[in-house]
C-alpha atoms as a PDB file:
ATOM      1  CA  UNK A   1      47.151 167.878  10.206  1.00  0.00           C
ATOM      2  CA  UNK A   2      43.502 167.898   8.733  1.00  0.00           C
ATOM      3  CA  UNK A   3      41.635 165.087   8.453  1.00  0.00           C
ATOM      4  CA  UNK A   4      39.524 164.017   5.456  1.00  0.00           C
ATOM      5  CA  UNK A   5      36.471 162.034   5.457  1.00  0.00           C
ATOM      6  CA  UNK A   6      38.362 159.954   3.147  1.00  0.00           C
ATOM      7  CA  UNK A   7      41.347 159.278   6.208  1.00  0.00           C
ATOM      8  CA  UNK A   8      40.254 156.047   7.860  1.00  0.00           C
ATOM      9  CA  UNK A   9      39.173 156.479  11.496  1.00  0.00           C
ATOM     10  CA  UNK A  10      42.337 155.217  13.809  1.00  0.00           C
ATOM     11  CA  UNK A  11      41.088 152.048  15.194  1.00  0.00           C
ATOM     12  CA  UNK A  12      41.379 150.946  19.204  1.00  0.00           C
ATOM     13  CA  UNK A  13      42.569 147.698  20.115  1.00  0.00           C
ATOM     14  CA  UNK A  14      39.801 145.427  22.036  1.00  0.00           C
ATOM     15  CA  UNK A  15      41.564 142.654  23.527  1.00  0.00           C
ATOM     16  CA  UNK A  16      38.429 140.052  24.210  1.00  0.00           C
ATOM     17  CA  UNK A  17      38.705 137.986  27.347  1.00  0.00           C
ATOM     18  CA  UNK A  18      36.312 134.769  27.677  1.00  0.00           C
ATOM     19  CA  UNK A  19      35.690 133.256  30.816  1.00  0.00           C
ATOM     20  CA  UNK A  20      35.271 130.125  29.888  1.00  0.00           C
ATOM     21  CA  UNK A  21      37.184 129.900  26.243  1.00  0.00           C
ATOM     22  CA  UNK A  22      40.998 128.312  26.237  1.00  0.00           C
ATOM     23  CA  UNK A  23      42.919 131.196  24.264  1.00  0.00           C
ATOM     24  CA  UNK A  24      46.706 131.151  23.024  1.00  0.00           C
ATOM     25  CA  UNK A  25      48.066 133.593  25.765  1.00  0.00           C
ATOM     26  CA  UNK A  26      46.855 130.755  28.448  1.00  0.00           C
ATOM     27  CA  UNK A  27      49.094 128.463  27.469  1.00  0.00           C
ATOM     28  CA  UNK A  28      52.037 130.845  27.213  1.00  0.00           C
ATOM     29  CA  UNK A  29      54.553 131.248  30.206  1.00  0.00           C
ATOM     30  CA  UNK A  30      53.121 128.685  32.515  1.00  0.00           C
ATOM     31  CA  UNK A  31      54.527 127.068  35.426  1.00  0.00           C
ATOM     32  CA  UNK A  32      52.816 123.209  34.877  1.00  0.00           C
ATOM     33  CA  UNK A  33      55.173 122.536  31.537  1.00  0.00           C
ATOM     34  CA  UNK A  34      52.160 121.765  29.449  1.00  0.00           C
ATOM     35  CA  UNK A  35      51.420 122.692  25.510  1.00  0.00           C
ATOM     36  CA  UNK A  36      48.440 122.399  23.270  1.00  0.00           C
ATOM     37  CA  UNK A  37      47.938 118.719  22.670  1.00  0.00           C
ATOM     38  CA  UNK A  38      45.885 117.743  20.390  1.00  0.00           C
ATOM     39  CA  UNK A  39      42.305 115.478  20.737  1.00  0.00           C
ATOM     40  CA  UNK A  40      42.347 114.577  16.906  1.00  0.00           C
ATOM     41  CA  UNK A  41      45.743 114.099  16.061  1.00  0.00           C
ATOM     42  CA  UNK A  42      46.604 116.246  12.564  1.00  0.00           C
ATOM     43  CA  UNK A  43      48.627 113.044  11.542  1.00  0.00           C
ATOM     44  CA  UNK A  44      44.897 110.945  11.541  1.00  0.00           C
ATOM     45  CA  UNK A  45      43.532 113.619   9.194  1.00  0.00           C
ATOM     46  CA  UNK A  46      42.802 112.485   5.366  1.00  0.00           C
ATOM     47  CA  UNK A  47      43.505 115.674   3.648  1.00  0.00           C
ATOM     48  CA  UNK A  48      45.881 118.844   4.199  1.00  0.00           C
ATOM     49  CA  UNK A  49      43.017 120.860   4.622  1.00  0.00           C
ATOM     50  CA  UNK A  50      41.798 118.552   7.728  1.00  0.00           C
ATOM     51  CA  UNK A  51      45.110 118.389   9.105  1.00  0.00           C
ATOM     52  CA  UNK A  52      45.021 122.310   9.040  1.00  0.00           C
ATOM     53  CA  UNK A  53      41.705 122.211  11.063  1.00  0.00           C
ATOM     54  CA  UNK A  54      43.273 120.399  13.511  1.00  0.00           C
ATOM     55  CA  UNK A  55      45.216 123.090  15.093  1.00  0.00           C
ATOM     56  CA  UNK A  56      42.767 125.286  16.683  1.00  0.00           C
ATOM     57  CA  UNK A  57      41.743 125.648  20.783  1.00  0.00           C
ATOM     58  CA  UNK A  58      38.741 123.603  21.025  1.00  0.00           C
ATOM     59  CA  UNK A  59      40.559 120.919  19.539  1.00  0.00           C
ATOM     60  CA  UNK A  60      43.605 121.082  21.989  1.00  0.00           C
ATOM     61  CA  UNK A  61      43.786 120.284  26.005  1.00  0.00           C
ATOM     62  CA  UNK A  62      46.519 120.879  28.346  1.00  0.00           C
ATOM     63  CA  UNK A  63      49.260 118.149  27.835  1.00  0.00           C
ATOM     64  CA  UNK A  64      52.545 117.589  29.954  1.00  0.00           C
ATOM     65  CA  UNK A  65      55.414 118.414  27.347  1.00  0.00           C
ATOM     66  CA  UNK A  66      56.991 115.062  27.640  1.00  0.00           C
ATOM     67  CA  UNK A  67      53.928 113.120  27.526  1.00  0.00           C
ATOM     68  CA  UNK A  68      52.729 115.245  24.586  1.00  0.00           C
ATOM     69  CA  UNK A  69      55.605 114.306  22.608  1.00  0.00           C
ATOM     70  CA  UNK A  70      57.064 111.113  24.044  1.00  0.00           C
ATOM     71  CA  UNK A  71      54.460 108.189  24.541  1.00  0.00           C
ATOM     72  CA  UNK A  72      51.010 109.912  23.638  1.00  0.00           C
ATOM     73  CA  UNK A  73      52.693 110.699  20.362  1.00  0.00           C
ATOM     74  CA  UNK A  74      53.992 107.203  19.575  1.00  0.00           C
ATOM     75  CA  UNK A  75      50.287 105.621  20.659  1.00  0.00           C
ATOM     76  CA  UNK A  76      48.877 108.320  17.596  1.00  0.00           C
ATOM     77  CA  UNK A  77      51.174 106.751  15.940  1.00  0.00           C
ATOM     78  CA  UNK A  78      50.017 103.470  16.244  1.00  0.00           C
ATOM     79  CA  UNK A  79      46.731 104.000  15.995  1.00  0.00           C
ATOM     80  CA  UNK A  80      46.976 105.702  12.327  1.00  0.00           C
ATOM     81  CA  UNK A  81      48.435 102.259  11.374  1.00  0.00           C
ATOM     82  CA  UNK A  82      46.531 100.133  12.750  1.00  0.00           C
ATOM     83  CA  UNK A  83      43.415 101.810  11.485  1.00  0.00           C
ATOM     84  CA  UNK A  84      45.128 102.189   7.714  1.00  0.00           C
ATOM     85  CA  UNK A  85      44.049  98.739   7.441  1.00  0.00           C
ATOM     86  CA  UNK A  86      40.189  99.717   7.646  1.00  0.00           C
ATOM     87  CA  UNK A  87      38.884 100.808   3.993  1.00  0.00           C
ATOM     88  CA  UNK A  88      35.915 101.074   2.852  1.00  0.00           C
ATOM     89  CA  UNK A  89      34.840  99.942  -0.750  1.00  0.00           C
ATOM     90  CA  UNK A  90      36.814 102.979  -2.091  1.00  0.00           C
ATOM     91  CA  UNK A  91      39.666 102.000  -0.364  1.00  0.00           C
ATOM     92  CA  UNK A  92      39.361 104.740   1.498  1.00  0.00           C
ATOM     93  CA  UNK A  93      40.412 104.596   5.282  1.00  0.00           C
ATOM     94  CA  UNK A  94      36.879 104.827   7.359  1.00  0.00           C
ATOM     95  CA  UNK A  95      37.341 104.713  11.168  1.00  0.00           C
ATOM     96  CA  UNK A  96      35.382 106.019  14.266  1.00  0.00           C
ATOM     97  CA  UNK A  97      37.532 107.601  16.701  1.00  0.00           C
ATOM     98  CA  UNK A  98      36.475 108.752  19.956  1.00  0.00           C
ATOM     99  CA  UNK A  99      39.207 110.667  22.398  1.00  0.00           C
ATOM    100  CA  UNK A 100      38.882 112.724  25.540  1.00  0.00           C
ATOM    101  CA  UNK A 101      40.068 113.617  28.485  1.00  0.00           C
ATOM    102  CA  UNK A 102      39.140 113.444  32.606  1.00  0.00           C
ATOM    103  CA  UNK A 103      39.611 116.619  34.280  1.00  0.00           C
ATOM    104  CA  UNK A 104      42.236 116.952  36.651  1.00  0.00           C
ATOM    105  CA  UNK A 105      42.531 118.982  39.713  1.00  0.00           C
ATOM    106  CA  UNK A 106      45.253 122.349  37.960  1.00  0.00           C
ATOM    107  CA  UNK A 107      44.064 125.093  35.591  1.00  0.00           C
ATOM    108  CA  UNK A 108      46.010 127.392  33.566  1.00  0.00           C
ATOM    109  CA  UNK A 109      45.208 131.309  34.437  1.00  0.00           C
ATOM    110  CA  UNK A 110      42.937 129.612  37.023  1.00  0.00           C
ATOM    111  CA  UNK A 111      40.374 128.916  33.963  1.00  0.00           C
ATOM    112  CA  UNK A 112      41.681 125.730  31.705  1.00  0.00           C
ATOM    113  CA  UNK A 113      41.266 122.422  33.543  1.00  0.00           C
ATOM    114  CA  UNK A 114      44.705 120.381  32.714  1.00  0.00           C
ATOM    115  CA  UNK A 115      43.303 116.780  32.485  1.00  0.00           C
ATOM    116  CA  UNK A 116      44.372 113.738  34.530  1.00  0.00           C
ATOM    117  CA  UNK A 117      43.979 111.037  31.753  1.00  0.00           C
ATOM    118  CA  UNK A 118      43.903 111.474  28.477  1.00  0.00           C
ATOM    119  CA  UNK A 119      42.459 108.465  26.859  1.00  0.00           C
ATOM    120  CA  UNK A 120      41.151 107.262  22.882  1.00  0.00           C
ATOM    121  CA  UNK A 121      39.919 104.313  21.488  1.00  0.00           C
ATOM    122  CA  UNK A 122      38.952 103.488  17.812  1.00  0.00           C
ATOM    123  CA  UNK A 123      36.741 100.785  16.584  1.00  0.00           C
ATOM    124  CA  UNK A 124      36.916  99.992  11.943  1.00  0.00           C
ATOM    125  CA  UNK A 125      36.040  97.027   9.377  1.00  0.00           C
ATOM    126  CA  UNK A 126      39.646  95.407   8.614  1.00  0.00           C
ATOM    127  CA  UNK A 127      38.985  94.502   4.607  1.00  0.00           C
ATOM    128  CA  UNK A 128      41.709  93.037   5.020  1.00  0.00           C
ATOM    129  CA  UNK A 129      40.991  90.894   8.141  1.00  0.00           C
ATOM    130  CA  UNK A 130      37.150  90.752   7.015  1.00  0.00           C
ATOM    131  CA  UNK A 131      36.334  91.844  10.653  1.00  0.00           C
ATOM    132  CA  UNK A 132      35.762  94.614  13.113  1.00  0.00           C
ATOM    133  CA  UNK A 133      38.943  95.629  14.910  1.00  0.00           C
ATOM    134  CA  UNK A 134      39.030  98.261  17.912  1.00  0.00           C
ATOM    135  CA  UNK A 135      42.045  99.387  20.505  1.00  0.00           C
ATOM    136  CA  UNK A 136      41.650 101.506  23.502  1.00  0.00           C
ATOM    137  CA  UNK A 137      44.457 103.622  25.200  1.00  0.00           C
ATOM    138  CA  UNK A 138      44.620 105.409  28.356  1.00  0.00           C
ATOM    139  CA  UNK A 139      47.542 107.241  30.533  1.00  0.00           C
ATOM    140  CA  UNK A 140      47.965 109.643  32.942  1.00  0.00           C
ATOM    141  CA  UNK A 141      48.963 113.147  31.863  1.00  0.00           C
ATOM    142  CA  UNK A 142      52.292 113.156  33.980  1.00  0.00           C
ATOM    143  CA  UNK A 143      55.821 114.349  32.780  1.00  0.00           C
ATOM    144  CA  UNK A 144      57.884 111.807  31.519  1.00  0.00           C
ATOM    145  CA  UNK A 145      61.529 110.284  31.929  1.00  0.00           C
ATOM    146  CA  UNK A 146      62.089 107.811  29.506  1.00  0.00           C
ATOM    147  CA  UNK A 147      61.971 108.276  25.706  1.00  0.00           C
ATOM    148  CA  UNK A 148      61.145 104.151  26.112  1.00  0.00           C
ATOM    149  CA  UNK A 149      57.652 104.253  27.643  1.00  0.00           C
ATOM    150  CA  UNK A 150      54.361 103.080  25.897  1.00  0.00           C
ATOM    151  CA  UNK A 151      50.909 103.039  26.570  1.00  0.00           C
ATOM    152  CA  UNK A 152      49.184  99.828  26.486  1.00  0.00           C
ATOM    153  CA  UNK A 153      46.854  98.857  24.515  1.00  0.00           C
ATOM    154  CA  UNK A 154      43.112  98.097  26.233  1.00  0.00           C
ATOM    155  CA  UNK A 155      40.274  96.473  25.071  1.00  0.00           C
ATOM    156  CA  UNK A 156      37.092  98.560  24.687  1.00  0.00           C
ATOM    157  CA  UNK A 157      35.806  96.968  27.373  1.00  0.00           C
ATOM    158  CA  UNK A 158      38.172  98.038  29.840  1.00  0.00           C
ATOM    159  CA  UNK A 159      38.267 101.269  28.869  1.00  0.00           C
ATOM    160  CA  UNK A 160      34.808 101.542  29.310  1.00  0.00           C
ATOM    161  CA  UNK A 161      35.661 100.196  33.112  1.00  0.00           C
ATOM    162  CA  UNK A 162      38.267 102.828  33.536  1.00  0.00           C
ATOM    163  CA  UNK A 163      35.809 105.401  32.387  1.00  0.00           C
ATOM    164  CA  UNK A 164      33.100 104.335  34.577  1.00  0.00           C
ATOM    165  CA  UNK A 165      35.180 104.356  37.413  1.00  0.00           C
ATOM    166  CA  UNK A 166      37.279 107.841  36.539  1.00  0.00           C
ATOM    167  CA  UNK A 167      34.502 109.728  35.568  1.00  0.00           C
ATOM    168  CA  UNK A 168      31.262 108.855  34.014  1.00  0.00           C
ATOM    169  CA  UNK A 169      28.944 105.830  35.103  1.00  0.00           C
ATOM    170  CA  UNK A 170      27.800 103.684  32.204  1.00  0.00           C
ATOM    171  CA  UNK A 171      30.004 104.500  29.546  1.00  0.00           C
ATOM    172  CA  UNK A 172      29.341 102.625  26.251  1.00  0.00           C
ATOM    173  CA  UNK A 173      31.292 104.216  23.339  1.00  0.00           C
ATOM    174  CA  UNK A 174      30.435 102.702  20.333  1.00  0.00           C
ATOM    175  CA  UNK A 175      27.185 100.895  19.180  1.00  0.00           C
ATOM    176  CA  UNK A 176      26.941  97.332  17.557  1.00  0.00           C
ATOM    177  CA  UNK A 177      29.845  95.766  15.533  1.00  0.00           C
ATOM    178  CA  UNK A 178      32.429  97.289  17.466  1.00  0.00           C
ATOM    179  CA  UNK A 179      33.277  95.432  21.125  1.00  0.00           C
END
């Protein structure tokens, strides 16, 4: 065979590592039963375009399977209606959500922390209500055996307690209305 200087040059495949980047094959085939859970739920997103944006790496954290789907899921849940109640003068839902998570003591391929706690609180204007409403949940990223158990709601207060104890001294997560 000849080759051309028109024939495209055969191309070598580079597989990238990162050292400190999550990437798919982490998650695949490992021994803690965890999946990519989100931090900003896709079912909180305004828009099919947001929702899409939702499902990339730096957006996900190691999750326990059951967890993932069983009472974390049903808290997002919650949350999204709670917080359909806050519009702003276009009737559009406005919010502030802040979630996270406190490292835990496992990695995946010895390089993705699997968190502890995962934890979220929102603070929005009920129209509705005429007042400033906020929620705060927290639980422990364990398997679970019952399709029955919640989270509990918190104040913002005590998450901030749970927070300063966990993890970070001082915590304060939103500014004026919201308490």
């Amino acid at each position: 065979m000849i080759e051309s200087e028109l024939d495209p040059p055969v191309a070598e495949m580079t597989v990238l590592t990162y050292a400190n980047q999550a990437i798919s094959e982490d998650y695949q085939n490992n021994n803690y039963n965890v999946n990519r859970g989100h931090l900003f739920p896709c079912r909180h997103a305004a828009d099919v375009v947001t929702a899409e944006s939702t499902f990339t790496l730096t957006n996900a954290v190691p999750q326990k399977k059951s967890f993932n789907e069983l009472s974390w899921s049903r808290m997002e849940d919650e949350t999204k209606n709670i917080m359909s109640t806050c519009k702003n003068n276009n009737n559009e839902v406005l919010a502030h959500v802040l979630t996270g998570a406190i490292p835990g003591d496992s990695k995946l391929k010895e390089k993705v922390n699997i968190p502890s706690y995962m934890w979220m609180a929102f603070c929005c204007y009920n129209s509705m209500e005429k007042k400033w409403v906020s929620q705060a949940y927290w639980a422990e990223n364990i398997e679970e055996d019952s399709k029955n158990k919640t989270i509990d709601k918190k104040s913002l207060q005590e998450i901030q307690e749970f927070l300063g104890k966990a993890w970070v001294k001082n915590v304060q997560l939103f500014k004026k209305d919201c308490t």
